[in-house]
N, C-alpha and C. Protein backbone atom coordinates (compact mmCIF):
# COMPACT_ATOMS: atom_id res chain seq x y z
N UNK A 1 190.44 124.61 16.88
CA UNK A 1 190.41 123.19 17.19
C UNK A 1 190.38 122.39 15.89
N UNK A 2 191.30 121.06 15.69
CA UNK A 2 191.12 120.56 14.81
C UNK A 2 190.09 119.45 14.95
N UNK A 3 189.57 119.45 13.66
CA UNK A 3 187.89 118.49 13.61
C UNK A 3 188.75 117.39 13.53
N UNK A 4 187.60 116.51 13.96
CA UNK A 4 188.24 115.02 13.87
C UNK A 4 187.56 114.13 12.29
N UNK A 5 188.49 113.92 11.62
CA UNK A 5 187.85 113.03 10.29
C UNK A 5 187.24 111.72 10.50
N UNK A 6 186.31 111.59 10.20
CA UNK A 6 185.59 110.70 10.05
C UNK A 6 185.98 109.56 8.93
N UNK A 7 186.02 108.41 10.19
CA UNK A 7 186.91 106.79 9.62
C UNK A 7 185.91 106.85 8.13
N UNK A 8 187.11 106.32 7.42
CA UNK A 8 186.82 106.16 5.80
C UNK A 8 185.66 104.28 6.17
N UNK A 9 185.58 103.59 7.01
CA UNK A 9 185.53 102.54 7.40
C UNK A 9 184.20 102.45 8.41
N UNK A 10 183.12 101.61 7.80
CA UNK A 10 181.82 101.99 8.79
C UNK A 10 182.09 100.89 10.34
N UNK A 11 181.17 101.47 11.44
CA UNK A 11 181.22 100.91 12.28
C UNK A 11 181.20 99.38 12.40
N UNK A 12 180.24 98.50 11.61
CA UNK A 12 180.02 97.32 11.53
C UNK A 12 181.25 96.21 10.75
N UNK A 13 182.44 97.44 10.02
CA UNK A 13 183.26 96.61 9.32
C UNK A 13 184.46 96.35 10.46
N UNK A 14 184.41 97.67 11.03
CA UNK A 14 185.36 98.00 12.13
C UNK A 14 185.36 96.49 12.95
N UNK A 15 183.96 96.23 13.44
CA UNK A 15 183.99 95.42 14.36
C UNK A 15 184.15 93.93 14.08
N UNK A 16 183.90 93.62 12.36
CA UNK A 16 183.73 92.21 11.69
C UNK A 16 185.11 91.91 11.90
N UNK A 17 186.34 93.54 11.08
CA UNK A 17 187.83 93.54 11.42
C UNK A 17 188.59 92.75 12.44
N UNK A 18 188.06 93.61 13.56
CA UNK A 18 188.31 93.55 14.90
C UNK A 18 187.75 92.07 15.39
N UNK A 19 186.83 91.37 14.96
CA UNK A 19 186.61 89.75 15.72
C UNK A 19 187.31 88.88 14.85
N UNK A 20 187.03 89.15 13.11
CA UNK A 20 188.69 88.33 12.74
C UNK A 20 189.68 88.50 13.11
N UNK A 21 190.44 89.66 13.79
CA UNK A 21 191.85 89.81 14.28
C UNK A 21 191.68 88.37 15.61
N UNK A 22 191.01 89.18 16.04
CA UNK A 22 190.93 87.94 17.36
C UNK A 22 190.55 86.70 17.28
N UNK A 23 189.69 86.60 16.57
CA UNK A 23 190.23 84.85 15.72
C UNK A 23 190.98 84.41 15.45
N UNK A 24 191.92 85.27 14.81
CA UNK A 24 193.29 84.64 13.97
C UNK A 24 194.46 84.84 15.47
N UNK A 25 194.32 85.76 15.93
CA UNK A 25 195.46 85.64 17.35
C UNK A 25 195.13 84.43 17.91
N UNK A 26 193.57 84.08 18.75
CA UNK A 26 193.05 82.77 19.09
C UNK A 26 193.92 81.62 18.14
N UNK A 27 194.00 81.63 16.95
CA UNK A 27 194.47 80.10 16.67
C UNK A 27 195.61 80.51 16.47
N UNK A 28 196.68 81.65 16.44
CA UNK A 28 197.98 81.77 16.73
C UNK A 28 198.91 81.18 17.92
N UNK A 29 197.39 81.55 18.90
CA UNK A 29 197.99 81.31 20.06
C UNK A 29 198.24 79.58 20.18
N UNK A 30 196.74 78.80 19.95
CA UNK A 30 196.47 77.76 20.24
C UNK A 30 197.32 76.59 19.21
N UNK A 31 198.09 77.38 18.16
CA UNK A 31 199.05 76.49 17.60
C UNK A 31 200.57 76.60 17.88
N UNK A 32 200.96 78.06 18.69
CA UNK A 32 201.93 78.03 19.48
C UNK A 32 202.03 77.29 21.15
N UNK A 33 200.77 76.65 21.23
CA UNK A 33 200.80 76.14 22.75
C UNK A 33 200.85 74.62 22.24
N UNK A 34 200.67 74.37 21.07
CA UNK A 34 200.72 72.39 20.71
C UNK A 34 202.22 72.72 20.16
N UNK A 35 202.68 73.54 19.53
CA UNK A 35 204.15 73.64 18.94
C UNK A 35 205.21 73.32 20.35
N UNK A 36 204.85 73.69 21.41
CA UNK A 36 205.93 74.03 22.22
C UNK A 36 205.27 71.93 22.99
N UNK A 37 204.27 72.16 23.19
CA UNK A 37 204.40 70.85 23.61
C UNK A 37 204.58 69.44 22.81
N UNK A 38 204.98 69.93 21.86
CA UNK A 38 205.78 69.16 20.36
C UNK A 38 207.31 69.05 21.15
N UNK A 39 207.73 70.23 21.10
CA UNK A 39 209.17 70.38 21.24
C UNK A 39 209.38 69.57 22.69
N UNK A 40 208.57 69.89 23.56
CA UNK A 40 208.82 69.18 24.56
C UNK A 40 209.14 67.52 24.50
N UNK A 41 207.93 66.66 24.22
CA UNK A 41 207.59 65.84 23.79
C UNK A 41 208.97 65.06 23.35
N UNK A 42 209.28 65.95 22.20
CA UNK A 42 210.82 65.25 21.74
C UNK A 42 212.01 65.67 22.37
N UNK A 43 212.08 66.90 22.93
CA UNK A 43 213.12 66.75 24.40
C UNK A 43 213.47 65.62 25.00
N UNK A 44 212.15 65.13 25.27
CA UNK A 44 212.49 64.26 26.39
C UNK A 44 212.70 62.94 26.08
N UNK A 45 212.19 62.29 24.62
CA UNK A 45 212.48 61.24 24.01
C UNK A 45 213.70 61.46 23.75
N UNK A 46 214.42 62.42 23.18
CA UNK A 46 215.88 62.51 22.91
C UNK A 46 216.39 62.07 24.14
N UNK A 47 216.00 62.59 25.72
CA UNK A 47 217.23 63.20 26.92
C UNK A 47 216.11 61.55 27.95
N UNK A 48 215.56 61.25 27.29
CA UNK A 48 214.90 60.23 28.69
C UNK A 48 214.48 59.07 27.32
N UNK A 49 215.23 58.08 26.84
CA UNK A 49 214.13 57.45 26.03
C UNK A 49 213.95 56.08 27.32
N UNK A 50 212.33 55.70 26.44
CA UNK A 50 211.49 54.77 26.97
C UNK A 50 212.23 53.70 27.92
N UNK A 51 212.00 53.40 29.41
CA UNK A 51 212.62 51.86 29.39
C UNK A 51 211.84 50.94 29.29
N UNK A 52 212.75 50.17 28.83
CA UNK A 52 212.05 48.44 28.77
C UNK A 52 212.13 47.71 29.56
N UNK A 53 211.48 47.24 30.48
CA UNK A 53 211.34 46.66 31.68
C UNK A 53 210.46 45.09 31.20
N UNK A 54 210.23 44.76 30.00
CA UNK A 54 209.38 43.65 29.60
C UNK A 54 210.33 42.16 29.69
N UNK A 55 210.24 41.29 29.93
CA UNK A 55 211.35 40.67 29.97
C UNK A 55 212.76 40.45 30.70
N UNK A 56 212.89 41.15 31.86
CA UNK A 56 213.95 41.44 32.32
C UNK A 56 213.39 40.75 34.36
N UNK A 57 214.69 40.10 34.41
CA UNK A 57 214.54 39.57 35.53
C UNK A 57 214.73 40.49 36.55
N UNK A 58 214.63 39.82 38.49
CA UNK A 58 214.31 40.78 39.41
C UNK A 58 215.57 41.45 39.67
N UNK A 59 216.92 40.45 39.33
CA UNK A 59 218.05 40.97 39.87
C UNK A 59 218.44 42.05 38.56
N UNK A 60 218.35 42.12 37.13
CA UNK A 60 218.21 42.87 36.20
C UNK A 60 217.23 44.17 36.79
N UNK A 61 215.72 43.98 36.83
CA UNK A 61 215.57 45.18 37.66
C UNK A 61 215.75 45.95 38.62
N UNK A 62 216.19 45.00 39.90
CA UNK A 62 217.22 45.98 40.56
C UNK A 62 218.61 46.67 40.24
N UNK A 63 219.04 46.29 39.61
CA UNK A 63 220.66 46.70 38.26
C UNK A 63 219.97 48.31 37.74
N UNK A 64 218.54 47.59 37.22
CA UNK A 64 218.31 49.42 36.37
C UNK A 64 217.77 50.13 37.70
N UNK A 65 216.95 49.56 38.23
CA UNK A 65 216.77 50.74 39.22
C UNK A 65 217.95 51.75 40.14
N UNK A 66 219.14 50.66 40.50
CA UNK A 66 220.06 51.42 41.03
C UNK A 66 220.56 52.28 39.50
N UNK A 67 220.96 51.98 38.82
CA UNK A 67 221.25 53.16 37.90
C UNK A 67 220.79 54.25 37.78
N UNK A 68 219.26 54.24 37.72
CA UNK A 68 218.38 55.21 37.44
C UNK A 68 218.03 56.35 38.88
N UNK A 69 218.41 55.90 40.17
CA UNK A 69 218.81 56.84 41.31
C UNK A 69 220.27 57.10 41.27
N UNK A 70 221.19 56.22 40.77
CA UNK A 70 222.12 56.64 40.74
C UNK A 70 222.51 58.32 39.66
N UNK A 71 221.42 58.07 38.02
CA UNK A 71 221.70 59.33 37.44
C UNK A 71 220.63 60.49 38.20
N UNK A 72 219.90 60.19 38.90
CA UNK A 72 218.82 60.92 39.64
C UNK A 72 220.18 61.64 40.80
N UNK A 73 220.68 60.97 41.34
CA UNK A 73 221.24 61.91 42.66
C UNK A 73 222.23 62.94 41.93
N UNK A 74 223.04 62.38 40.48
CA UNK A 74 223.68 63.40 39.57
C UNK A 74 223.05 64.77 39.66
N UNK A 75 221.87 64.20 39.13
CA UNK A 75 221.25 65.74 38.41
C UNK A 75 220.71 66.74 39.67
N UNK A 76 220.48 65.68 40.76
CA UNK A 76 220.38 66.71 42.03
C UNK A 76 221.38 67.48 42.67
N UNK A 77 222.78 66.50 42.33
CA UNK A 77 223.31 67.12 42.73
C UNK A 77 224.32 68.48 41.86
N UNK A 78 223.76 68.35 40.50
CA UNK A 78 224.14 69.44 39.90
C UNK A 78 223.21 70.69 40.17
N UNK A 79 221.74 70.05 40.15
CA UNK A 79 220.63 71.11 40.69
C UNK A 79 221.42 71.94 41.55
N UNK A 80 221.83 71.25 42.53
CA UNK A 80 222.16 72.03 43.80
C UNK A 80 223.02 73.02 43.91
N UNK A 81 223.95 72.41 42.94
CA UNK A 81 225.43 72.89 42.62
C UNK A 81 225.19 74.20 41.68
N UNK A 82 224.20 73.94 40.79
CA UNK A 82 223.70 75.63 39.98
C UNK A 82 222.93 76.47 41.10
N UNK A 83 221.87 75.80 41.75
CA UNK A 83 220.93 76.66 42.62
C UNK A 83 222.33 77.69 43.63
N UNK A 84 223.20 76.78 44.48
CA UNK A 84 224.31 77.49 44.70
C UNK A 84 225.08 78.64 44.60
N UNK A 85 225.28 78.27 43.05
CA UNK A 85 225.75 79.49 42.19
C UNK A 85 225.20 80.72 41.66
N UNK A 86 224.06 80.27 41.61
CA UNK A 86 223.13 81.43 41.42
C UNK A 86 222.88 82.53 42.50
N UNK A 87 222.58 81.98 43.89
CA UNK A 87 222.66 82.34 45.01
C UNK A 87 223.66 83.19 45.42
N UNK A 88 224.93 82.53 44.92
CA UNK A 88 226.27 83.20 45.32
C UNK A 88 226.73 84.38 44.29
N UNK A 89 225.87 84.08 42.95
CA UNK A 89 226.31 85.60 41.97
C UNK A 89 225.21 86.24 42.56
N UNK A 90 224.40 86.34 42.94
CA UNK A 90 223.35 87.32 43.36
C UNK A 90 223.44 87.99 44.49
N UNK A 91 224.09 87.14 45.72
CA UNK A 91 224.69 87.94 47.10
C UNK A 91 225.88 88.99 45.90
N UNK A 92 226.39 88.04 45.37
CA UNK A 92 227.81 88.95 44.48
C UNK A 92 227.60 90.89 43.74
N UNK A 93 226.51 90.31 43.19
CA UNK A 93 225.54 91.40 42.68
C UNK A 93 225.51 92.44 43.33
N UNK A 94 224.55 92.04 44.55
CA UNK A 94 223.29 93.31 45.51
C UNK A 94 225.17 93.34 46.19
N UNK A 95 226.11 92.95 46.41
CA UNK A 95 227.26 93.63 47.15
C UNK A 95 228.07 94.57 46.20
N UNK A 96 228.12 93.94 45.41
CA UNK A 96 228.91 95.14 43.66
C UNK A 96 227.99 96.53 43.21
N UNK A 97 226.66 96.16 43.33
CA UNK A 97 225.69 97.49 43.21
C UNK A 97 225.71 98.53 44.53
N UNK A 98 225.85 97.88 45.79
CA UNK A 98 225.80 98.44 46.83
C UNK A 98 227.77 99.57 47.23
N UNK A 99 228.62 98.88 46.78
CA UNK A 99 229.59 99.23 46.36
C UNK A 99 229.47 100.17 45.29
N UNK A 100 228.78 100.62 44.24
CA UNK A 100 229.00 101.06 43.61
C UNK A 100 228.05 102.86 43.53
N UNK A 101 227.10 102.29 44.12
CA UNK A 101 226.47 103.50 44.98
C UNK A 101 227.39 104.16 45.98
N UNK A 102 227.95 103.15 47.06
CA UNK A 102 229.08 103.78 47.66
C UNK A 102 229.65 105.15 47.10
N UNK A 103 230.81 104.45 46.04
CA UNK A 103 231.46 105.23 45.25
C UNK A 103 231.06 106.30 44.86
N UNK A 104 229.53 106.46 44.22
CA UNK A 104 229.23 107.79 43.53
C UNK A 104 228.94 108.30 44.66
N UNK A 105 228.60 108.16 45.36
CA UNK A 105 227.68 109.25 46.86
C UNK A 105 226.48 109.21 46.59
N UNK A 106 225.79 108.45 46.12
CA UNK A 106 224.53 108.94 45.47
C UNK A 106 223.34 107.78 45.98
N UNK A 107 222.68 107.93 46.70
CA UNK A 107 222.09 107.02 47.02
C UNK A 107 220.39 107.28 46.74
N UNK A 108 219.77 106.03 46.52
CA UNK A 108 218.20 106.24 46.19
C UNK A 108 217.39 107.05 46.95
N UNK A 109 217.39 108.29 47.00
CA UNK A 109 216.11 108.93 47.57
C UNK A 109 214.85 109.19 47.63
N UNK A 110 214.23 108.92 48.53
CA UNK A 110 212.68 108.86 48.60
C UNK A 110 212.16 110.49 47.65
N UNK A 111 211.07 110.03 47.12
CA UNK A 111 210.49 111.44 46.83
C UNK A 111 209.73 112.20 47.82
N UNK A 112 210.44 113.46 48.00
CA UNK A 112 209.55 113.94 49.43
C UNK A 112 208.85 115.06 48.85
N UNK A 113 207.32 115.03 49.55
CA UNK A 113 206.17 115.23 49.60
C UNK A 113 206.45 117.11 50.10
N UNK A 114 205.58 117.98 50.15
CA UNK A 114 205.84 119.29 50.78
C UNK A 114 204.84 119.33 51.22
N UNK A 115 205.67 119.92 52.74
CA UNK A 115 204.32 119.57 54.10
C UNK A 115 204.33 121.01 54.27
N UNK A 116 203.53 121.78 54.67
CA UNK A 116 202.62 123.28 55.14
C UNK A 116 203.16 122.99 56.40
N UNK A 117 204.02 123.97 56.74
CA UNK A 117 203.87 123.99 57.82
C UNK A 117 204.01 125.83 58.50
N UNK A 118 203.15 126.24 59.76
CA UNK A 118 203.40 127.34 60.00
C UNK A 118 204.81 128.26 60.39
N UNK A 119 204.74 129.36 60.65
CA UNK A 119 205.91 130.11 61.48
C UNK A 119 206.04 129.69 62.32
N UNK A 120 205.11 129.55 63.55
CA UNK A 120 204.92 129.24 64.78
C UNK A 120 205.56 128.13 65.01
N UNK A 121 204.91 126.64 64.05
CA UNK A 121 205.38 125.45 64.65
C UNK A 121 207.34 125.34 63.67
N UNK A 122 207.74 126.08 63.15
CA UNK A 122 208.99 126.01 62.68
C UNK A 122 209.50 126.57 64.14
N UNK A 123 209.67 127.49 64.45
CA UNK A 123 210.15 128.27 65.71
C UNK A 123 209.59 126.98 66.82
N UNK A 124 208.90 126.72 67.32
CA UNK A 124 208.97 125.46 68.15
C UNK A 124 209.65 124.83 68.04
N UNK A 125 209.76 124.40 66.72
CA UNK A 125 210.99 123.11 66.64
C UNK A 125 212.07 123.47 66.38
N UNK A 126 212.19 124.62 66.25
CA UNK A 126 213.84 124.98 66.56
C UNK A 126 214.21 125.34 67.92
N UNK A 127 212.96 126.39 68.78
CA UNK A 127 213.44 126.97 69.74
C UNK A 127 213.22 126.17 70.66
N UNK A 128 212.30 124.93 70.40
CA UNK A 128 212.14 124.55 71.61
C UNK A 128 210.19 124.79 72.11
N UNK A 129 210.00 123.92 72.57
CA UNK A 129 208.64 123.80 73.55
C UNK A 129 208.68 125.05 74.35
N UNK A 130 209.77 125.26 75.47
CA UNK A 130 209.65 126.30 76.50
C UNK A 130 209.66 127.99 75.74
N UNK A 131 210.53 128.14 74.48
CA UNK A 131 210.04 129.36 74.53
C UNK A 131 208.58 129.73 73.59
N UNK A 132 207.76 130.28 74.57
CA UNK A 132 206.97 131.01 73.41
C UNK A 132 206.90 132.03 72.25
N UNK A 133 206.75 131.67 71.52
CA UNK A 133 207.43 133.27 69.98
C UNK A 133 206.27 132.73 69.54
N UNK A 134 205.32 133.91 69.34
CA UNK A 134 204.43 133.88 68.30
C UNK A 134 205.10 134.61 66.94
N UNK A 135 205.05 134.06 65.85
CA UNK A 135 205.35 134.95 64.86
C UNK A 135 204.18 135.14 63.64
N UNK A 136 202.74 136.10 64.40
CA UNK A 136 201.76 136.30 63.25
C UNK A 136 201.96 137.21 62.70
N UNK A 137 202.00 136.73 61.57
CA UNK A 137 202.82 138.13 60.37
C UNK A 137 201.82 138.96 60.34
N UNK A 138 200.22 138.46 60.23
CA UNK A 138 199.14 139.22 59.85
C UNK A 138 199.18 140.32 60.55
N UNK A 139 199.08 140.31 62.16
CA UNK A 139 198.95 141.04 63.21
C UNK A 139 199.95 142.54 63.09
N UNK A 140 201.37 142.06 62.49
CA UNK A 140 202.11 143.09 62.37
C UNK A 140 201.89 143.87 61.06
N UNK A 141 201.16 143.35 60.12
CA UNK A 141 201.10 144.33 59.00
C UNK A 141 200.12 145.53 59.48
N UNK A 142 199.80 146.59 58.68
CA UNK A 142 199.12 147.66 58.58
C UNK A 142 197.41 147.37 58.16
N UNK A 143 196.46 147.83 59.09
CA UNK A 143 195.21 147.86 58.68
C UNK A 143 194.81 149.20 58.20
N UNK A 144 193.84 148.93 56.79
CA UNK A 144 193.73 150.13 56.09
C UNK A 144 191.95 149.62 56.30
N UNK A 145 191.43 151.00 56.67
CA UNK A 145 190.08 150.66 56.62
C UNK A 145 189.28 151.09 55.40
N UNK A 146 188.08 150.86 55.06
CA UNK A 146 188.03 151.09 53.88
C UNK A 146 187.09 152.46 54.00
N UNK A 147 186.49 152.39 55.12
CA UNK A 147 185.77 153.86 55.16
C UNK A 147 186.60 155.12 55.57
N UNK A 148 188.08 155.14 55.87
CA UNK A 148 188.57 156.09 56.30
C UNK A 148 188.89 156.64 54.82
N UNK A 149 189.00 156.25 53.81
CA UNK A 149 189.57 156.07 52.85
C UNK A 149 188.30 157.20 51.98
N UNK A 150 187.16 156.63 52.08
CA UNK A 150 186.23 157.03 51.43
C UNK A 150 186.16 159.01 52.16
N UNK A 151 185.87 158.56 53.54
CA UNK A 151 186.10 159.99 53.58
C UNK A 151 186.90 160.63 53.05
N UNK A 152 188.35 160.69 52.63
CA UNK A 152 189.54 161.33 52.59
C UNK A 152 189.07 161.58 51.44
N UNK A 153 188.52 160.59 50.32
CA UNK A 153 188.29 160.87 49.02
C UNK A 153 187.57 162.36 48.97
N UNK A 154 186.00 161.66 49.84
CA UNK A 154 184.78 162.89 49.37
C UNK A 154 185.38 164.02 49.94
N UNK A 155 186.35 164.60 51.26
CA UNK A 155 186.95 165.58 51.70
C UNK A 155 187.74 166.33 50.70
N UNK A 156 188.21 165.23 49.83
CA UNK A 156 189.11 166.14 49.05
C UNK A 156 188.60 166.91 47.81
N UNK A 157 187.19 165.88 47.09
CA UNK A 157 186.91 166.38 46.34
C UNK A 157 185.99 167.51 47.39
N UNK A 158 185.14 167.72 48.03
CA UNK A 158 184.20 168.72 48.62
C UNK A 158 185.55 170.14 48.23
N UNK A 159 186.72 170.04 49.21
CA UNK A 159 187.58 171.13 49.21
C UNK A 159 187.82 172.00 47.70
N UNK A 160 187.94 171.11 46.60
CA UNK A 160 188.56 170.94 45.69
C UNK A 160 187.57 172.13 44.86
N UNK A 161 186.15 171.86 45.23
CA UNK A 161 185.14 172.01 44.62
C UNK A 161 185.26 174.03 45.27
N UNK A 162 185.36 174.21 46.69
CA UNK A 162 185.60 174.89 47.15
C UNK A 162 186.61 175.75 46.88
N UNK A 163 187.51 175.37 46.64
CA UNK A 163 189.00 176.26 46.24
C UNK A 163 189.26 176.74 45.15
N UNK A 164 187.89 176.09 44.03
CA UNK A 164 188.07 176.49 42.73
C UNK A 164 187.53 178.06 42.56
N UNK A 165 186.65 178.54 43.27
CA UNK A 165 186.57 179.72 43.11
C UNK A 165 188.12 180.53 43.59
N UNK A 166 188.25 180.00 44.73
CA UNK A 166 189.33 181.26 45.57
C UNK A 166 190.44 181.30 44.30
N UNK A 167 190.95 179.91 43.62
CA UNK A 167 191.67 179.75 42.98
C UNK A 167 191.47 180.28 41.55
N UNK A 168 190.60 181.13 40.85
CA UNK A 168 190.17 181.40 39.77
C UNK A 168 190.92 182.60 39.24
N UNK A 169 191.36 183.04 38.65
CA UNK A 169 191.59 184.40 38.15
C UNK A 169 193.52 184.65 38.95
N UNK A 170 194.05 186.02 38.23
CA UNK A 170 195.41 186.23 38.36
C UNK A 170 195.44 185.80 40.10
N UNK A 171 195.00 185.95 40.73
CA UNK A 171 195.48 185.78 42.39
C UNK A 171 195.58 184.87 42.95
N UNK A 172 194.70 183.59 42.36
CA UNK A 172 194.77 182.06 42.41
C UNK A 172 196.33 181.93 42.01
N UNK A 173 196.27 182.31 40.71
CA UNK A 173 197.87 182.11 40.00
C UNK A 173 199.21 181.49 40.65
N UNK A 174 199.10 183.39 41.33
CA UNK A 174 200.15 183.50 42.44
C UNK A 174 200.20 183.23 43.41
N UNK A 175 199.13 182.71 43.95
CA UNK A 175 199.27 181.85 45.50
C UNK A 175 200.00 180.68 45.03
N UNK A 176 199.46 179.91 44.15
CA UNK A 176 200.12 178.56 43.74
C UNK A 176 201.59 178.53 43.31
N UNK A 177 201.93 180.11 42.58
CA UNK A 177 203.05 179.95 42.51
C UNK A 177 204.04 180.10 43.49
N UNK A 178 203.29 181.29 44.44
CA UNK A 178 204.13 181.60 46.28
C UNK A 178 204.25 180.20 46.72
N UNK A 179 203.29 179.24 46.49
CA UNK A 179 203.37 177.97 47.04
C UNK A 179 204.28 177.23 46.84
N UNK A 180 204.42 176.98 45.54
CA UNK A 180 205.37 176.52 44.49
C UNK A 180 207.01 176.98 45.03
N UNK A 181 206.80 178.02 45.42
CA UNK A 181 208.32 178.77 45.52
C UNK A 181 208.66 178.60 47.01
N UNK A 182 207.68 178.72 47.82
CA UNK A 182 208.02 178.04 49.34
C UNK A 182 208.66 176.86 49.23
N UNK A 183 208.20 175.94 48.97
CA UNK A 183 208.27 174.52 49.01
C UNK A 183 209.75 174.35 48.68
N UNK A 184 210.32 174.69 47.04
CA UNK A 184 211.60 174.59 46.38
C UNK A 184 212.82 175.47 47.51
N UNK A 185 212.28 176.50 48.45
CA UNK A 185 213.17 176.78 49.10
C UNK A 185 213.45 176.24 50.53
């Protein structure tokens, strides 16, 4: 395992670090939020300057007022005329993407999950409700018990123990080999 080195930098500087950073982001931020309402500010003096309404008679103010709905229904009606268009490249869009999935064959597939399911209920749903098929695999395998086992062991050694005399000396030999020679023929 590799040790971990220990910061060249004590805890208390770490953290003095770490609250000047965030000081200085704090007035980053708070001079990018008067910058933009700067820019605004003169936007609109450029695109709207001041009217003067001081001095100006009633039939003069009705003159500017119709003007001033008159450039008002403009800009609504360009509003409308972009909102429109936007609308209409975007049906344009989701129909060109949908087309284009077409084409490949390939369409978004869900990620599917892997469900457990038994022998039994697969064979249901293929064969059907009415037929019954059990298919327990367990049932058909082989049971090995564990005490039959043990006997066979101690039986074999008991015999084993037994046969070593009969089996001792030239006559043992040749039984095993008569044995030997049965078998191969």
């Amino acid at each position: 395992m590799p040790e971990k080195r220990k910061s060249k930098i004590s805890a208390s500087r770490k953290l003095m670090l770490k609250s000047l950073m965030v000081a200085k982001a704090k007035e980053e931020l708070e001079q990018e939020i008067v910058e933009k309402d700067e820019q605004k500010a003169k936007f609109l003096e450029e695109k709207a300057p001041p009217i003067r309404t001081g001095g100006l008679s009633l039939a003069e103010l009705r003159i500017l007022c119709e003007e001033l709905h008159a450039r008002i229904d403009v800009v609504d009606e360009e509003r409308y005329d972009i909102e429109a268009k936007v609308l209409h490249n975007t049906r344009e869009i989701k129909d060109l993407n949908i087309k284009v999935l077409d084409l490949r064959g390939k369409f978004k597939r869900p990620n599917l999950r892997r469900v457990r399911v038994s022998a039994d209920a697969i064979l249901r749903s293929l064969l059907g409700s009415k037929h019954k098929v059990s298919l327990d695999l367990r049932a058909n395998l082989k049971s090995v018990k564990k005490e039959d086992t043990e006997k066979e062991k101690t039986a074999e050694v008991s015999d084993w123990r037994k046969n070593v005399e009969a089996m001792s000396g030239m006559e043992g030999r040749k039984k095993m080999f008569d044995a030997a020679k049965g078998q191969n023929q």
